[in-house]
N, C-alpha and C. Protein backbone atom coordinates (compact mmCIF):
# COMPACT_ATOMS: atom_id res chain seq x y z
N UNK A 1 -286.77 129.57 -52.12
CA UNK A 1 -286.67 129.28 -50.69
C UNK A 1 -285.44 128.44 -50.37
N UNK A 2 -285.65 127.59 -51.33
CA UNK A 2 -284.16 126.75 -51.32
C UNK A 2 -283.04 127.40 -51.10
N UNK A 3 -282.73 128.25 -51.83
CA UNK A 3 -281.86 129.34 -52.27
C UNK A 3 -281.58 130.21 -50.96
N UNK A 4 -282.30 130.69 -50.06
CA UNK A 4 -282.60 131.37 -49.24
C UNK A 4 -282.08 130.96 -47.93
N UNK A 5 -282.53 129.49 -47.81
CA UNK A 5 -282.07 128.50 -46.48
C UNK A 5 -280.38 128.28 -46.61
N UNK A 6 -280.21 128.15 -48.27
CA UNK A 6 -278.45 127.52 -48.38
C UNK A 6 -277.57 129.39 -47.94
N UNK A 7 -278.03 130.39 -48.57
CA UNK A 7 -277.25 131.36 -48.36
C UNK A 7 -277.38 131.68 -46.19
N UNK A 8 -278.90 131.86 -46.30
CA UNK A 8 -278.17 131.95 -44.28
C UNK A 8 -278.04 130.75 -43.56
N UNK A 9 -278.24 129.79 -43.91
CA UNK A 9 -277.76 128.58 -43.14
C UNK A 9 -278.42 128.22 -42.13
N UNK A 10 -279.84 128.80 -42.11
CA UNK A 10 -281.18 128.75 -40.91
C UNK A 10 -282.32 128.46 -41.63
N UNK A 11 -283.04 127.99 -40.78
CA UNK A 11 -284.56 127.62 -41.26
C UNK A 11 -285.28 128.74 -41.89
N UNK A 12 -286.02 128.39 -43.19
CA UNK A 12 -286.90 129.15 -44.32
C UNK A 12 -288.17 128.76 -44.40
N UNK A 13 -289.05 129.19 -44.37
CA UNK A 13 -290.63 128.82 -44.39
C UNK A 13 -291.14 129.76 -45.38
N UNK A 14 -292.23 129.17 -45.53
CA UNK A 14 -293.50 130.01 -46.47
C UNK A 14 -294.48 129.64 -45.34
N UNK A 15 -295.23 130.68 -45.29
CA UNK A 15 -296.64 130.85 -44.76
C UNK A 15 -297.76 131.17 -45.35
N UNK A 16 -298.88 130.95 -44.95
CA UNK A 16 -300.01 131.73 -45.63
C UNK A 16 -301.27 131.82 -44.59
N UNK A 17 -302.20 132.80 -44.74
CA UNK A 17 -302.99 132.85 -43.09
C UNK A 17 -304.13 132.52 -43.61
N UNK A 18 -304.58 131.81 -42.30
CA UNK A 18 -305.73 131.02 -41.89
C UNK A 18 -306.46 131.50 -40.44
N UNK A 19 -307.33 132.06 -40.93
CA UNK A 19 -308.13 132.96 -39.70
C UNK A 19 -307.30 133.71 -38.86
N UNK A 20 -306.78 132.78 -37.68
CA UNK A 20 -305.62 133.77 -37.18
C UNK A 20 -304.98 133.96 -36.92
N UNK A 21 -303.98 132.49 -37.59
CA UNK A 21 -303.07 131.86 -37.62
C UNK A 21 -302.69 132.42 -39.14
N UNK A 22 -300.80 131.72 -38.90
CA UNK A 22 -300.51 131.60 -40.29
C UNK A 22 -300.06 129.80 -40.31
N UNK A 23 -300.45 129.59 -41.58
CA UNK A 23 -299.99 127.80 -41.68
C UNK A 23 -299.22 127.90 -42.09
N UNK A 24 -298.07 126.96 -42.11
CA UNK A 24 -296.59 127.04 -42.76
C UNK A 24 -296.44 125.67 -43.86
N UNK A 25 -296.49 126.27 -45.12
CA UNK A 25 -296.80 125.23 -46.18
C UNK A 25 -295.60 124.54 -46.99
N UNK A 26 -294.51 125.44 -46.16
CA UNK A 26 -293.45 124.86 -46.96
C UNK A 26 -292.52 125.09 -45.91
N UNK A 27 -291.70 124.52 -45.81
CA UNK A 27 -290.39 124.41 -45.07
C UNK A 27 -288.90 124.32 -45.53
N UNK A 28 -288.18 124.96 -45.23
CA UNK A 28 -286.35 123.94 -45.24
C UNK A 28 -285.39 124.13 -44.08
N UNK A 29 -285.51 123.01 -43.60
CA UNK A 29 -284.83 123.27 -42.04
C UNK A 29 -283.18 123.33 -42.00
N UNK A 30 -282.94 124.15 -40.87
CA UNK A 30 -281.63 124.20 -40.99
C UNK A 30 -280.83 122.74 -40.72
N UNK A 31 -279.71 123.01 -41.77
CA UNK A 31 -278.69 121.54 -41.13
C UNK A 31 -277.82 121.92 -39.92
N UNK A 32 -277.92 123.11 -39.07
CA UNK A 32 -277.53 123.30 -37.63
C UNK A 32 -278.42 122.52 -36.70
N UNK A 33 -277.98 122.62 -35.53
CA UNK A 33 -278.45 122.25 -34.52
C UNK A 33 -279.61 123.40 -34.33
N UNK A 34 -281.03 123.06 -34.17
CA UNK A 34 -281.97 123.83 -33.49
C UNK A 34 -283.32 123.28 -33.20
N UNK A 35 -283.78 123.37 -31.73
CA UNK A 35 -283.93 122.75 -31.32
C UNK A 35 -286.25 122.53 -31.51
N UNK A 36 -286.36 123.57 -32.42
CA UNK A 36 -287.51 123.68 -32.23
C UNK A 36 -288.45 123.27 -33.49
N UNK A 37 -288.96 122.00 -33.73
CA UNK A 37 -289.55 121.38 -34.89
C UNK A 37 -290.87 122.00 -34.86
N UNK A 38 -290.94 122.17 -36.43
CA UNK A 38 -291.67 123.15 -37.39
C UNK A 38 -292.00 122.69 -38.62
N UNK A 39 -292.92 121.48 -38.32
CA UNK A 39 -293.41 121.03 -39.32
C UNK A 39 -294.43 121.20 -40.44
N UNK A 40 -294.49 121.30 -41.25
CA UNK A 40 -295.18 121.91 -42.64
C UNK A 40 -297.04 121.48 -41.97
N UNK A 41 -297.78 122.86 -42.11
CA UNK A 41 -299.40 122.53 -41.76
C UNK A 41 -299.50 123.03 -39.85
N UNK A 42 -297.99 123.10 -39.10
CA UNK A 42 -298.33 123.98 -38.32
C UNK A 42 -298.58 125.48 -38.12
N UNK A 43 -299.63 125.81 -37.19
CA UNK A 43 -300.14 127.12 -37.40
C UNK A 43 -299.49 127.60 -36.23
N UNK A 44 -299.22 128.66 -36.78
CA UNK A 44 -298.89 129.73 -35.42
C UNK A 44 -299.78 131.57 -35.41
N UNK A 45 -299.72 131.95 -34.22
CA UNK A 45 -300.85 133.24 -34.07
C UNK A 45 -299.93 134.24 -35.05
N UNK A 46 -300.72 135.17 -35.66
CA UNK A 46 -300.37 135.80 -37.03
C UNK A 46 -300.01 137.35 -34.91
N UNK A 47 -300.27 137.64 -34.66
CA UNK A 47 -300.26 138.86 -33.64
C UNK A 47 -298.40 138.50 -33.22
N UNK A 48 -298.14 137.04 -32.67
CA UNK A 48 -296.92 137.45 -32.32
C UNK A 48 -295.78 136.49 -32.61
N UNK A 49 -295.93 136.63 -34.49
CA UNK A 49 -294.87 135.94 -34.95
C UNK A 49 -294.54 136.83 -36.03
N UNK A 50 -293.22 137.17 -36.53
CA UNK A 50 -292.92 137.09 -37.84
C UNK A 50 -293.34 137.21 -38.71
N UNK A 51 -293.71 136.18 -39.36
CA UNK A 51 -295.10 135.91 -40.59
C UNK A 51 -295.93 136.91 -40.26
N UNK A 52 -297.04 136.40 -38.96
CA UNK A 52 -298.14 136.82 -39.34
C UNK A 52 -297.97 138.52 -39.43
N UNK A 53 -297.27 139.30 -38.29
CA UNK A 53 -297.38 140.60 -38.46
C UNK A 53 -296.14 141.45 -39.83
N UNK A 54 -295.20 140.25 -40.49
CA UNK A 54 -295.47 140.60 -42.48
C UNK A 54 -296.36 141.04 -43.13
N UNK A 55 -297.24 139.48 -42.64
CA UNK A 55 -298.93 139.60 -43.68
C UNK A 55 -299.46 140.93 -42.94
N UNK A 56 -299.88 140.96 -42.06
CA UNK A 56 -300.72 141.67 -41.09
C UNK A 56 -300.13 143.59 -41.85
N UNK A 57 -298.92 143.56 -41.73
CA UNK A 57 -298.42 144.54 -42.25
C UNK A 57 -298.59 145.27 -43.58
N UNK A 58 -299.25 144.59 -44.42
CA UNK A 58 -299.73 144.47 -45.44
C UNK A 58 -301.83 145.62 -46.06
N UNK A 59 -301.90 145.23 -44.46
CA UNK A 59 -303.17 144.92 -44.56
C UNK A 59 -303.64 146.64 -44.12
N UNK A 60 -304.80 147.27 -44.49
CA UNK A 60 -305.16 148.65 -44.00
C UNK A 60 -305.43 149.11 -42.28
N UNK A 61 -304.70 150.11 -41.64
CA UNK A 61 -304.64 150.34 -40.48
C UNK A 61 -305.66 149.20 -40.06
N UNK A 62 -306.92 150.34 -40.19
CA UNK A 62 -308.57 149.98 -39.24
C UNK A 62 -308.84 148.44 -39.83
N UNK A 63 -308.29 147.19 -40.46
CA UNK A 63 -308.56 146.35 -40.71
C UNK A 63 -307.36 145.42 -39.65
N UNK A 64 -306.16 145.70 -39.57
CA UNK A 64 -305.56 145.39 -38.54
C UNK A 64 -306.02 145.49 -36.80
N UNK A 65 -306.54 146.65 -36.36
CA UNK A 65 -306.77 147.34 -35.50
C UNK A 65 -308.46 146.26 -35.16
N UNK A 66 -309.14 146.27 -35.73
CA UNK A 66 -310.43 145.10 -36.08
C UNK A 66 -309.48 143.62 -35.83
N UNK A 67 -308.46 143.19 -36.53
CA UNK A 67 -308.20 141.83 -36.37
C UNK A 67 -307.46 141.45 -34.56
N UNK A 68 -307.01 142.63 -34.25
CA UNK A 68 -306.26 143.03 -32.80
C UNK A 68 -307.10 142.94 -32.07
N UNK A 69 -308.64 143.08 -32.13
CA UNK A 69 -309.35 143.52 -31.36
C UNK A 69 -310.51 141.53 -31.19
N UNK A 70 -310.52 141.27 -31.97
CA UNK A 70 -311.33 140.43 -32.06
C UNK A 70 -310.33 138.69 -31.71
N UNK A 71 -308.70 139.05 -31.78
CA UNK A 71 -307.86 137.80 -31.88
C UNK A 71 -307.45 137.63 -29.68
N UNK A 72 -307.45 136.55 -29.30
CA UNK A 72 -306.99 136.15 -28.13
C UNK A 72 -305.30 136.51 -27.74
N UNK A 73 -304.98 138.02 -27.25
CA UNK A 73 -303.48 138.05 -27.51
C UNK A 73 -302.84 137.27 -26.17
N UNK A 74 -302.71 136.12 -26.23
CA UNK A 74 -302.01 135.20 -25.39
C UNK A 74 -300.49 135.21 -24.72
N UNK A 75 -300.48 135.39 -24.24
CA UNK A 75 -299.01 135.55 -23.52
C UNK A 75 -297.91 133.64 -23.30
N UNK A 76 -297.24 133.75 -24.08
CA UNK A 76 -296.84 132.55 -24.64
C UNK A 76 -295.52 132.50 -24.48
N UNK A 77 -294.50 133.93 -24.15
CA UNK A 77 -293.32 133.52 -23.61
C UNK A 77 -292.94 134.92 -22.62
N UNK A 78 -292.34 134.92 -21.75
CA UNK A 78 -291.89 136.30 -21.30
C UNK A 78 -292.14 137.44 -22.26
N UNK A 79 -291.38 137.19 -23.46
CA UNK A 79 -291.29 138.16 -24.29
C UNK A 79 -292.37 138.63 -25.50
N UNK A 80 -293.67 137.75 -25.43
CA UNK A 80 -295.01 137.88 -26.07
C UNK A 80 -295.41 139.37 -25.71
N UNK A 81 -295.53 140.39 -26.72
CA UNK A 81 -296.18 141.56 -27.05
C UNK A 81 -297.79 141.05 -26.77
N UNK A 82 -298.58 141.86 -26.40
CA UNK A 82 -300.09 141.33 -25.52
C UNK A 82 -300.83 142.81 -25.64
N UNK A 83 -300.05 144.16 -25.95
CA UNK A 83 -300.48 145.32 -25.96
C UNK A 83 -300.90 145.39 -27.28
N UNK A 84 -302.35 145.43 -27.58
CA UNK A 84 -302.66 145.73 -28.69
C UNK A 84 -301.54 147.13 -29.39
N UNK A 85 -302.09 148.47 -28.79
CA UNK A 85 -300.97 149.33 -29.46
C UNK A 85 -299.36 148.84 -29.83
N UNK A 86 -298.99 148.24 -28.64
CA UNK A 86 -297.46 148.14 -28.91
C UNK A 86 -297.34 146.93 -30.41
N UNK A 87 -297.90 145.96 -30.55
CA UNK A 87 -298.05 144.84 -31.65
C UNK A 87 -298.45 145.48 -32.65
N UNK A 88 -299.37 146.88 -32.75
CA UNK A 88 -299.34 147.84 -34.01
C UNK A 88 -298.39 148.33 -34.34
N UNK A 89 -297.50 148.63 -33.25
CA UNK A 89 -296.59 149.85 -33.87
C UNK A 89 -295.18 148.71 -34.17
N UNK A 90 -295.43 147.32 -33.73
CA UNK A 90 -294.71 146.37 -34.74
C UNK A 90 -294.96 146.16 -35.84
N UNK A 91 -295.87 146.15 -35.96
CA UNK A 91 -296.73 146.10 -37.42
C UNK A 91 -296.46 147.20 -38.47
N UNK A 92 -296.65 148.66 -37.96
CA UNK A 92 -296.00 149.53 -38.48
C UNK A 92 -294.72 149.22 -38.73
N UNK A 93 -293.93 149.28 -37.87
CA UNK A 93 -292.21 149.41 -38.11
C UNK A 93 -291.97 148.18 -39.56
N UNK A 94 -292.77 146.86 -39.08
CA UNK A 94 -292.29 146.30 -40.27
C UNK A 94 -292.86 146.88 -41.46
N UNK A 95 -294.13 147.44 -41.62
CA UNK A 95 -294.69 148.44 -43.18
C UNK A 95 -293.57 149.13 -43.50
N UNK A 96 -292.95 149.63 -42.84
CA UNK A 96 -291.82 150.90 -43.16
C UNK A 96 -290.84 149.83 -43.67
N UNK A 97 -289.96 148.74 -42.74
CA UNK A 97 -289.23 148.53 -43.13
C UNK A 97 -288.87 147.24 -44.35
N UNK A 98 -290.64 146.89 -44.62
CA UNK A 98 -290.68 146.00 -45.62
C UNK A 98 -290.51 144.29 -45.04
N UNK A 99 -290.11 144.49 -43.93
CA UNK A 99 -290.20 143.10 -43.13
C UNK A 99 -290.53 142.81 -41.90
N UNK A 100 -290.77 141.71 -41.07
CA UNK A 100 -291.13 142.38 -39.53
C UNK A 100 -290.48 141.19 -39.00
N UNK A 101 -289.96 141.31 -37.50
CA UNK A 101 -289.71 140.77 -36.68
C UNK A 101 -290.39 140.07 -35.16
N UNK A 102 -289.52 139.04 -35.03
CA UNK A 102 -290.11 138.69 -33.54
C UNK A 102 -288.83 138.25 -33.06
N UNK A 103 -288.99 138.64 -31.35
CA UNK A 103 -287.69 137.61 -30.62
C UNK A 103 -288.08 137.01 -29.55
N UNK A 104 -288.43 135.67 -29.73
CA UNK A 104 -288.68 134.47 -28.90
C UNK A 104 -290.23 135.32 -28.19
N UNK A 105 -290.91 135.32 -29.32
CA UNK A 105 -292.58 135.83 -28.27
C UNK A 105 -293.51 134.57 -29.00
N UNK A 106 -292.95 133.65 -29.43
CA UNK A 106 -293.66 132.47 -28.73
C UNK A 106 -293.60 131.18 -28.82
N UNK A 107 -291.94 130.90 -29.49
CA UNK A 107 -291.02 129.77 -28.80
C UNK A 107 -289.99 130.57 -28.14
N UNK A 108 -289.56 129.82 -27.10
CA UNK A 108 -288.40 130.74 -26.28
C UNK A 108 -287.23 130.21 -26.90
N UNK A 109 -286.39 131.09 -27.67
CA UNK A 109 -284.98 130.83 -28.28
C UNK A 109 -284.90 131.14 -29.88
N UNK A 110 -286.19 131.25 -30.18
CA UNK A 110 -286.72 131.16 -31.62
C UNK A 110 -286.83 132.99 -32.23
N UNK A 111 -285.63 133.39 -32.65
CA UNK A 111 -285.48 134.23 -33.14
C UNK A 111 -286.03 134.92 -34.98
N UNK A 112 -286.76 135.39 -35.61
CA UNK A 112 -287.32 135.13 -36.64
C UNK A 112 -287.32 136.49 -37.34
N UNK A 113 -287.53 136.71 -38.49
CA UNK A 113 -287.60 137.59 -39.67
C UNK A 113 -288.46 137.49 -40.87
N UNK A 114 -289.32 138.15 -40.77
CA UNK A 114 -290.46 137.48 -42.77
C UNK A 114 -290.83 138.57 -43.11
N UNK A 115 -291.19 138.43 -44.61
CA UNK A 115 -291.65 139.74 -45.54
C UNK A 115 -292.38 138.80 -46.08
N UNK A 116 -293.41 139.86 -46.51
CA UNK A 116 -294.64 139.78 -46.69
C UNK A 116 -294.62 139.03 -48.33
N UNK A 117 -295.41 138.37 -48.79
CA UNK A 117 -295.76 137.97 -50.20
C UNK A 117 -296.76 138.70 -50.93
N UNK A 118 -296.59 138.76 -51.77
CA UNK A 118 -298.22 140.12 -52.13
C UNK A 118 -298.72 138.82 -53.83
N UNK A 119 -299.92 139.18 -53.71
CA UNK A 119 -300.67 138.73 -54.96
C UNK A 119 -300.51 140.58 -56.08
N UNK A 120 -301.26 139.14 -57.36
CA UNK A 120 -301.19 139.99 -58.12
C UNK A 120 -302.14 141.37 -57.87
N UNK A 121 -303.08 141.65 -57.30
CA UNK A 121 -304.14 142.39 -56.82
C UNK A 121 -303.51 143.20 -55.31
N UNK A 122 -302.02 142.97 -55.11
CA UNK A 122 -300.96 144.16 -54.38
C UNK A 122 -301.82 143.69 -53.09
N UNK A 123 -302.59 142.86 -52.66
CA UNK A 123 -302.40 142.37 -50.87
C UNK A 123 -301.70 141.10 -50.85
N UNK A 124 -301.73 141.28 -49.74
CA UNK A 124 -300.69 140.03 -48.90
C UNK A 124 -301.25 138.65 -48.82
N UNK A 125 -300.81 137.84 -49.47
CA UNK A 125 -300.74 136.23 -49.48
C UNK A 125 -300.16 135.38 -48.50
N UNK A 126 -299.02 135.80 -47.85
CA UNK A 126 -298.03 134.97 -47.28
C UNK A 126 -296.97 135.91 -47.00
N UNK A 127 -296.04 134.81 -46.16
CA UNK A 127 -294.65 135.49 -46.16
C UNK A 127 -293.41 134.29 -46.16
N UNK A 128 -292.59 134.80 -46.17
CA UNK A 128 -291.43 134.02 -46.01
C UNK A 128 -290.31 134.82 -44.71
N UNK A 129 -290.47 133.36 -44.14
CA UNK A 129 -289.36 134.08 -42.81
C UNK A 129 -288.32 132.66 -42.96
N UNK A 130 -287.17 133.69 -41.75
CA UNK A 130 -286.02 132.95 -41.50
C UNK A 130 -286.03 132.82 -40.26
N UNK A 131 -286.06 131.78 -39.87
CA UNK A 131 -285.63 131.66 -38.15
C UNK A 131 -284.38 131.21 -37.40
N UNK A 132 -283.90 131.48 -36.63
CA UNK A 132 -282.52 131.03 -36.05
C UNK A 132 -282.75 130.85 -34.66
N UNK A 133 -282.05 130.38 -34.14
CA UNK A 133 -281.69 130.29 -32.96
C UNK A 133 -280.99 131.22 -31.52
N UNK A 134 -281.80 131.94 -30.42
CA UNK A 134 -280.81 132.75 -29.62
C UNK A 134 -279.29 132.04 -29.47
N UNK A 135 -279.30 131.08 -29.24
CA UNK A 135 -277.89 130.80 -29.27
C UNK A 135 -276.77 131.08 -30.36
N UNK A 136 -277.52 131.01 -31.43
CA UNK A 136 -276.63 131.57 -32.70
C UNK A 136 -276.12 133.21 -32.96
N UNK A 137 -277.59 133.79 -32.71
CA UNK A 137 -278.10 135.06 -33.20
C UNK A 137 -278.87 135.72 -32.40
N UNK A 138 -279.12 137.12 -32.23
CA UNK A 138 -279.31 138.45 -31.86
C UNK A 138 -280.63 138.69 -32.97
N UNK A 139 -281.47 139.45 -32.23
CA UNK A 139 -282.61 139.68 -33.50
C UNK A 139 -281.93 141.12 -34.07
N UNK A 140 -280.61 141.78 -33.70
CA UNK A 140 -280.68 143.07 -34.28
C UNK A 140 -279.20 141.84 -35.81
N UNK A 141 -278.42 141.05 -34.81
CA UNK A 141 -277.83 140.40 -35.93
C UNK A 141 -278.55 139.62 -37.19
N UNK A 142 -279.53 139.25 -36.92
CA UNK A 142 -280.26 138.11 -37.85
C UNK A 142 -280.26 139.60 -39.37
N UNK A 143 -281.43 140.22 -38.34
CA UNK A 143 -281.72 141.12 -39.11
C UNK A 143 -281.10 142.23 -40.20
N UNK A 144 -279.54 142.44 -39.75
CA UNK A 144 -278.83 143.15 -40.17
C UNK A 144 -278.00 142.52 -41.01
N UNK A 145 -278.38 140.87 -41.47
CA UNK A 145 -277.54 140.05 -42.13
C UNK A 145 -278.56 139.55 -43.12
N UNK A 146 -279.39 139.01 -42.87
CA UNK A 146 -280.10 138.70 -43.47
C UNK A 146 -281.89 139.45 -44.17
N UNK A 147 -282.05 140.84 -43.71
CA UNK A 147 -283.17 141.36 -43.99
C UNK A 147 -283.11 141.42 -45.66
N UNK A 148 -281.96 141.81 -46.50
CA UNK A 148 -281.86 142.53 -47.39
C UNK A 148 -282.92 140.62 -48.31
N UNK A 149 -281.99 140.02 -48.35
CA UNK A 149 -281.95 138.58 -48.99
C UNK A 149 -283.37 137.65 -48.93
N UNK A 150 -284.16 137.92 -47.80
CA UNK A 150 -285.18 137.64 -47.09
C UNK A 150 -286.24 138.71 -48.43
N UNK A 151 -286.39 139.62 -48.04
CA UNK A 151 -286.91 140.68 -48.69
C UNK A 151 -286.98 140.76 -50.68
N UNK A 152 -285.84 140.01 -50.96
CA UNK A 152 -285.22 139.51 -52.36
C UNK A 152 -285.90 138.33 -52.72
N UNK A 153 -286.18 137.76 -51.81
CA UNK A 153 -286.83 136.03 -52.10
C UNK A 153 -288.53 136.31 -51.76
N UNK A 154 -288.56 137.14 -50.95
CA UNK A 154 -290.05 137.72 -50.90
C UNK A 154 -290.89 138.05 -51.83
N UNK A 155 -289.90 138.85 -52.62
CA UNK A 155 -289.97 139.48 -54.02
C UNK A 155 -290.36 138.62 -54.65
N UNK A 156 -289.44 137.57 -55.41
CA UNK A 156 -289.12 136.59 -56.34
C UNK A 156 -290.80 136.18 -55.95
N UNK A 157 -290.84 135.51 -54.81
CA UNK A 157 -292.27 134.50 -54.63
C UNK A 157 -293.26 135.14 -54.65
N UNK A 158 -293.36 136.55 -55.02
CA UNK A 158 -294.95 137.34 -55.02
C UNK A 158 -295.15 137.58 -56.55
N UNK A 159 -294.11 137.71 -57.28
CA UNK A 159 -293.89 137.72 -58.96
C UNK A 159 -295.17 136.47 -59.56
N UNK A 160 -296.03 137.45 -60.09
CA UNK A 160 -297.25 135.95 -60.70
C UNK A 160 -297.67 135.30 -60.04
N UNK A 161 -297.95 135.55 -58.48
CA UNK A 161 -298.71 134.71 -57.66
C UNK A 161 -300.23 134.01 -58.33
N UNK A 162 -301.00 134.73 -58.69
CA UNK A 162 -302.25 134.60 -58.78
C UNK A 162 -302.21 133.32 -60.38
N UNK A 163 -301.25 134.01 -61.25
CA UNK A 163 -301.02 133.04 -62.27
C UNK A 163 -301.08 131.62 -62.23
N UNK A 164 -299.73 131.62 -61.33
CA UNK A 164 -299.74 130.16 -60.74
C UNK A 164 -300.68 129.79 -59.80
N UNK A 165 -301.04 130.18 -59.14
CA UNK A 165 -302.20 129.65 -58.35
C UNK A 165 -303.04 129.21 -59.81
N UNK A 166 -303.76 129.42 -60.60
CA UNK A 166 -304.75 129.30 -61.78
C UNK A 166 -304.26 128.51 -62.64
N UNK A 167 -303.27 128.32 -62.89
CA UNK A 167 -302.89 127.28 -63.41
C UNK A 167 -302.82 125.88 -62.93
């Protein structure tokens, strides 16, 4: 993660979900200016962040489609997805593309990117995202700079999950 924050020069998190939230257990904040504190043990809604629709992405259609149905989709910035279908077919796009996105749907300015973490038993544990700033970055720029590297460190942290956990 370390590694991850020094190459894009933006904030790096680990997550892991908690009902229907994801908690963010680890942090490294950017040494830029940005303006939105994200402190380690805050939760945010797994429907319209980053993280959660990584993890979420992870998970079997009709078990998603069940978590959509039963979660409060709150409208939290202009740009908060609230359509069950449309937040699936985010969900999809990130399955395909191995990572998923959000842009400012629910800090306004808070641009973001995470891939999923998988246990040894191939479901989803967590994720690791990058967040930046609209003032810096474009969610098609973040993404087109940083998906590959994001996705690489994703990797790395799903390698022997369950091991280390047991140990």
């Amino acid at each position: 993660l370390i590694d991850l924050n020094q190459v894009c020069g933006e904030s790096v998190s680990l997550s892991e979900p908690y009902e229907t939230d994801m908690v963010f257990i680890a942090r490294f904040p950017s040494h830029k200016r940005f303006l939105i504190h994200m402190p380690v043990g805050r939760r945010l809604p797994m429907f319209c962040t980053a993280s959660g629709r990584a993890y979420l992405s992870g998970l079997p259609v009709a078990e998603i489609q069940k978590f959509l149905r039963r979660v409060p989709l709150k409208q939290y910035t202009p740009q908060t997805l609230t359509d069950p279908a449309e937040i699936l077919k985010q969900i999809e796009a990130a399955r395909e593309a191995g990572y998923a996105w959000a842009d400012q749907e629910y800090y306004r300015g808070d641009i973001t990117i995470a891939a999923p973490v998988w246990g040894d038993d191939g479901a989803p544990v967590g994720a690791v995202n990058i967040s930046g700033p609209a003032s810096r970055w474009t969610i098609a720029d973040l993404r087109a700079k940083f998906s590959s590297v994001l996705m690489e460190t994703a990797r790395a942290c799903s390698s022997g999950t369950a091991a280390r956990l047991r140990a």
